[in-house]
N, C-alpha and C. Protein backbone atom coordinates (compact mmCIF):
# COMPACT_ATOMS: atom_id res chain seq x y z
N UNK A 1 84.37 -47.37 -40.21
CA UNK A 1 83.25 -47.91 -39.45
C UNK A 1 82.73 -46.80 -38.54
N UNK A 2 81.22 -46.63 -38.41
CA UNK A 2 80.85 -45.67 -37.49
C UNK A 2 81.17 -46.13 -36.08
N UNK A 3 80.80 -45.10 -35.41
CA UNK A 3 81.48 -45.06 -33.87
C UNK A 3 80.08 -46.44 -33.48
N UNK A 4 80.73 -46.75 -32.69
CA UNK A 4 80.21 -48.27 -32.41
C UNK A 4 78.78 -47.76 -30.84
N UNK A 5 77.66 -48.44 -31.33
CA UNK A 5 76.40 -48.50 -30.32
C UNK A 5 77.48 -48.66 -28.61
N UNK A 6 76.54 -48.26 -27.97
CA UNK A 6 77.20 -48.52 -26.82
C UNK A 6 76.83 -49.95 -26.27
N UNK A 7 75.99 -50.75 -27.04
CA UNK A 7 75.82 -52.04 -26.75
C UNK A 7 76.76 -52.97 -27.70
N UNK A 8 77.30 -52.31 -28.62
CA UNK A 8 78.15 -52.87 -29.44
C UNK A 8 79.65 -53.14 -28.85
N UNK A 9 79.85 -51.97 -27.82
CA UNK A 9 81.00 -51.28 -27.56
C UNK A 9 81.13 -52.67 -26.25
N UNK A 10 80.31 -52.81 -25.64
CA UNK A 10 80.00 -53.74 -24.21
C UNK A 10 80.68 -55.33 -25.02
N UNK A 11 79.39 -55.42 -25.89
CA UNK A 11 79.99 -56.92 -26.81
C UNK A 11 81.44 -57.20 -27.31
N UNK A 12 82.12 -55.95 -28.05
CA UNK A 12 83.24 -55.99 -28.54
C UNK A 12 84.35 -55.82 -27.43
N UNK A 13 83.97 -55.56 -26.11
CA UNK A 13 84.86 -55.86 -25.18
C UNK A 13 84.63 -56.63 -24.31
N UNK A 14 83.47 -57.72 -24.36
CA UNK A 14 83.68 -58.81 -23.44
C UNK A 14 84.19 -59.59 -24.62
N UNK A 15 83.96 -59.43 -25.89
CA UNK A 15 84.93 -60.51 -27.20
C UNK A 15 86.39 -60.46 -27.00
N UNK A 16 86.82 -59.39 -26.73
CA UNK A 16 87.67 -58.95 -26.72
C UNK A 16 88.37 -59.42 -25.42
N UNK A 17 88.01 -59.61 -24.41
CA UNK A 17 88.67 -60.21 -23.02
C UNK A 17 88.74 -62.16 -23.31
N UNK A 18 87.45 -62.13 -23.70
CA UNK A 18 87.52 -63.60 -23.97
C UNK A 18 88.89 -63.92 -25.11
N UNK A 19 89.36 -63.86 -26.05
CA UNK A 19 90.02 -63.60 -26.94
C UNK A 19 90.98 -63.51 -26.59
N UNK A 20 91.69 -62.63 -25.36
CA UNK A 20 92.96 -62.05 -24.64
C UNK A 20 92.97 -63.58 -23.32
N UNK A 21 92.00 -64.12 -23.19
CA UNK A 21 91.94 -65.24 -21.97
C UNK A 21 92.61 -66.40 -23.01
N UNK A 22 91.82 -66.61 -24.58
CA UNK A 22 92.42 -67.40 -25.40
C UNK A 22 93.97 -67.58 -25.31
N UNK A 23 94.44 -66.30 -25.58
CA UNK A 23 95.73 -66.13 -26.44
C UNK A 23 95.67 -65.68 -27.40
N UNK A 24 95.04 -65.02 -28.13
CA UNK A 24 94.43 -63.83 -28.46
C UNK A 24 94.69 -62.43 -28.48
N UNK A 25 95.11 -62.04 -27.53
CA UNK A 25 94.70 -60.53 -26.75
C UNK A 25 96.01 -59.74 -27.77
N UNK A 26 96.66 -60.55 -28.25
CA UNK A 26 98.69 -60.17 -28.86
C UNK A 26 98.19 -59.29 -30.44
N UNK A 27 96.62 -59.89 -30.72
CA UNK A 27 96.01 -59.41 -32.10
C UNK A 27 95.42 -58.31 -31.85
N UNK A 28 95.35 -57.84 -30.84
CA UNK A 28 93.75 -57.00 -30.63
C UNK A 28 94.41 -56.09 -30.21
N UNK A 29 94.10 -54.67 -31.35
CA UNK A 29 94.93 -52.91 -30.98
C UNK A 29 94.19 -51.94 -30.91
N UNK A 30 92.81 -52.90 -30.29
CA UNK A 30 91.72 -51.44 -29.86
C UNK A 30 90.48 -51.22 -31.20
N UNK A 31 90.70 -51.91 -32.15
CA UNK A 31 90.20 -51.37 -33.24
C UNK A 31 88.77 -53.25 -33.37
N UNK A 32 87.67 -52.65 -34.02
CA UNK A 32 86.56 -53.55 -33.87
C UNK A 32 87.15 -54.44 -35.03
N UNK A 33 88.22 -53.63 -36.22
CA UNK A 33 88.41 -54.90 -37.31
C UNK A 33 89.65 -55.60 -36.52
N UNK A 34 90.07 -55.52 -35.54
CA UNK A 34 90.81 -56.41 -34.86
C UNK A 34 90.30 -57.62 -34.31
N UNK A 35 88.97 -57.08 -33.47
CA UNK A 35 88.36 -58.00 -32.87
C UNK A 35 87.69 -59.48 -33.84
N UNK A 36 87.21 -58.75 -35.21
CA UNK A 36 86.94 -60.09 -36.14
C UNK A 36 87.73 -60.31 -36.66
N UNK A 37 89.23 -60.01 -36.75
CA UNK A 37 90.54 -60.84 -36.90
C UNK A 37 90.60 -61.58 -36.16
N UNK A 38 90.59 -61.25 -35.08
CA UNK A 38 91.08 -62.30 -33.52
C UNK A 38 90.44 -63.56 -34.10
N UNK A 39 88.87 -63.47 -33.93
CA UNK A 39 88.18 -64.26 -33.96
C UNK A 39 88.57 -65.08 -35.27
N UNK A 40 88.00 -64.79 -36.31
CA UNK A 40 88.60 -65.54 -37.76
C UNK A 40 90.15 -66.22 -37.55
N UNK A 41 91.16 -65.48 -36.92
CA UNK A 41 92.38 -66.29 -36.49
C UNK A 41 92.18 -67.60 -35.66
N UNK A 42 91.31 -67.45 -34.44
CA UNK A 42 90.80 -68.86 -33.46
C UNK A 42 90.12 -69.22 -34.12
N UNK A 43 89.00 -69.05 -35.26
CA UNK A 43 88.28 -70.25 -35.97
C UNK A 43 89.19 -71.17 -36.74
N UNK A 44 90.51 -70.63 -37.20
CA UNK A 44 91.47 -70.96 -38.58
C UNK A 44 92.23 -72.08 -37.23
N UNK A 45 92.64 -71.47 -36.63
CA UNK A 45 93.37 -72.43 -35.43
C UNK A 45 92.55 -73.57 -35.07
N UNK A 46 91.58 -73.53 -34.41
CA UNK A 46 90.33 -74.50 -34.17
C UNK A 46 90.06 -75.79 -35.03
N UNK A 47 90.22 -75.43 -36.51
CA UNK A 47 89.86 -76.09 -37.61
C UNK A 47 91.17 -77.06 -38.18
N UNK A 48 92.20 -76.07 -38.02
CA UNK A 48 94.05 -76.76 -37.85
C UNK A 48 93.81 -77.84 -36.70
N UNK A 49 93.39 -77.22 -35.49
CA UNK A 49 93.50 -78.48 -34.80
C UNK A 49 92.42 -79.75 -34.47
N UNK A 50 91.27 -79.37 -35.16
CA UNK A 50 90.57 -80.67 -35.66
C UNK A 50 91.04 -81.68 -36.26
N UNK A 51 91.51 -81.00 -37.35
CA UNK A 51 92.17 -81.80 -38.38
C UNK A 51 93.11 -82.48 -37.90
N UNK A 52 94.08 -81.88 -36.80
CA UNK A 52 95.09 -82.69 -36.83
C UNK A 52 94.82 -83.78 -35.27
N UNK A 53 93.60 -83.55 -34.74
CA UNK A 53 93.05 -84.29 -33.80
C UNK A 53 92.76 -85.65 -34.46
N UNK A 54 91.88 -85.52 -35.66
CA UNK A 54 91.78 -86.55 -36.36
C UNK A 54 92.36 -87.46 -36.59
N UNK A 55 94.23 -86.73 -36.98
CA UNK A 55 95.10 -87.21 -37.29
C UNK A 55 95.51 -88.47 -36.47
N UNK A 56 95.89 -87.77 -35.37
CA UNK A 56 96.23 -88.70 -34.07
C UNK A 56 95.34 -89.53 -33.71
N UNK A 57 94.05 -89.42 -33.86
CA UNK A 57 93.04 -90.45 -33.58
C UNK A 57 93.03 -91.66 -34.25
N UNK A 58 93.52 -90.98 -35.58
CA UNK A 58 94.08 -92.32 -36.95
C UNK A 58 94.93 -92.73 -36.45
N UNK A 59 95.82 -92.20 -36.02
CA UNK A 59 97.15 -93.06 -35.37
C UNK A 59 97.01 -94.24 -34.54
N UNK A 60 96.26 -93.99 -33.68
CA UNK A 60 95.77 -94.72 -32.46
C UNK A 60 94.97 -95.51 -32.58
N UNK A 61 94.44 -95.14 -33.55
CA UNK A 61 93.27 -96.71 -33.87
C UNK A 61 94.49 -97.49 -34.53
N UNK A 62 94.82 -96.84 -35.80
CA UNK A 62 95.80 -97.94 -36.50
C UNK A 62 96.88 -98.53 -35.42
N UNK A 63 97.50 -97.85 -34.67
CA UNK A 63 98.31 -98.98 -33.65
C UNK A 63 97.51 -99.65 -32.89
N UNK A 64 96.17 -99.94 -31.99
CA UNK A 64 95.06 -100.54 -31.56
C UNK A 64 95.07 -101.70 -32.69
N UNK A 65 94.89 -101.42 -33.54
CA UNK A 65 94.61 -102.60 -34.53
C UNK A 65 95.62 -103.35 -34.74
N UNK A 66 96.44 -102.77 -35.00
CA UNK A 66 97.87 -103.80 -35.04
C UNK A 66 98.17 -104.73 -34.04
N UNK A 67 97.99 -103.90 -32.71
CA UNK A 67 98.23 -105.06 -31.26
C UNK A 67 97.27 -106.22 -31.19
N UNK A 68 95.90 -105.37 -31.74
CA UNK A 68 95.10 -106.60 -31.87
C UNK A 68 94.90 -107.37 -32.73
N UNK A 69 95.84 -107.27 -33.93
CA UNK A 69 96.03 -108.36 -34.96
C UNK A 69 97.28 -108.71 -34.32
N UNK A 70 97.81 -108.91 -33.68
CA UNK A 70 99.17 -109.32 -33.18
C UNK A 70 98.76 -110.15 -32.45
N UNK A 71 98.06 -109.57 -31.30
CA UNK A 71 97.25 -110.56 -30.01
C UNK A 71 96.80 -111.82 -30.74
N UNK A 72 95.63 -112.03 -31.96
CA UNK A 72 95.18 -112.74 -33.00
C UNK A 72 96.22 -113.77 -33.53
N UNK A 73 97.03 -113.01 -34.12
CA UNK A 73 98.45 -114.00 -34.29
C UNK A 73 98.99 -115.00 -33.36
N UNK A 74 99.21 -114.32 -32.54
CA UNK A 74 99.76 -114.73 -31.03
C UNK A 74 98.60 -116.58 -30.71
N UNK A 75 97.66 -116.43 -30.89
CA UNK A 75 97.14 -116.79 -30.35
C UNK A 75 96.60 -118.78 -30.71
């Protein structure tokens, strides 16, 4: 990669702090193909934990529903 714009250089190190504020910073060894590792790593994480947000959200409705077919029963 050519030597990086000096406006490039500004961007790839406020990415780069943001990234290290993440949890992040353990990927990043100075190098710009680090910095779109970092990043591609927190999109892959992000997307893991959608998914598994979902998950639990299923959970919680399905026990919601149960109490309230129970309550129904109950009644």
């Amino acid at each position: 990669m050519p030597a990086l714009t000096p406006a490039q250089a500004a961007t790839y190190a406020q990415v780069s702090e943001a990234l290290d504020e993440e949890g992040y910073g353990d990927l990043l060894k100075g190098q710009p193909v680090d910095v779109h590792d970092a990043v591609a790593q927190m999109r892959l994480d992000a997307a893991q934990m959608a998914a598994r947000a979902v998950q639990l959200e299923r959970l919680l409705a399905e026990a919601d529903a149960q109490a309230a077919n129970h309550l129904q029963d109950d009644q």
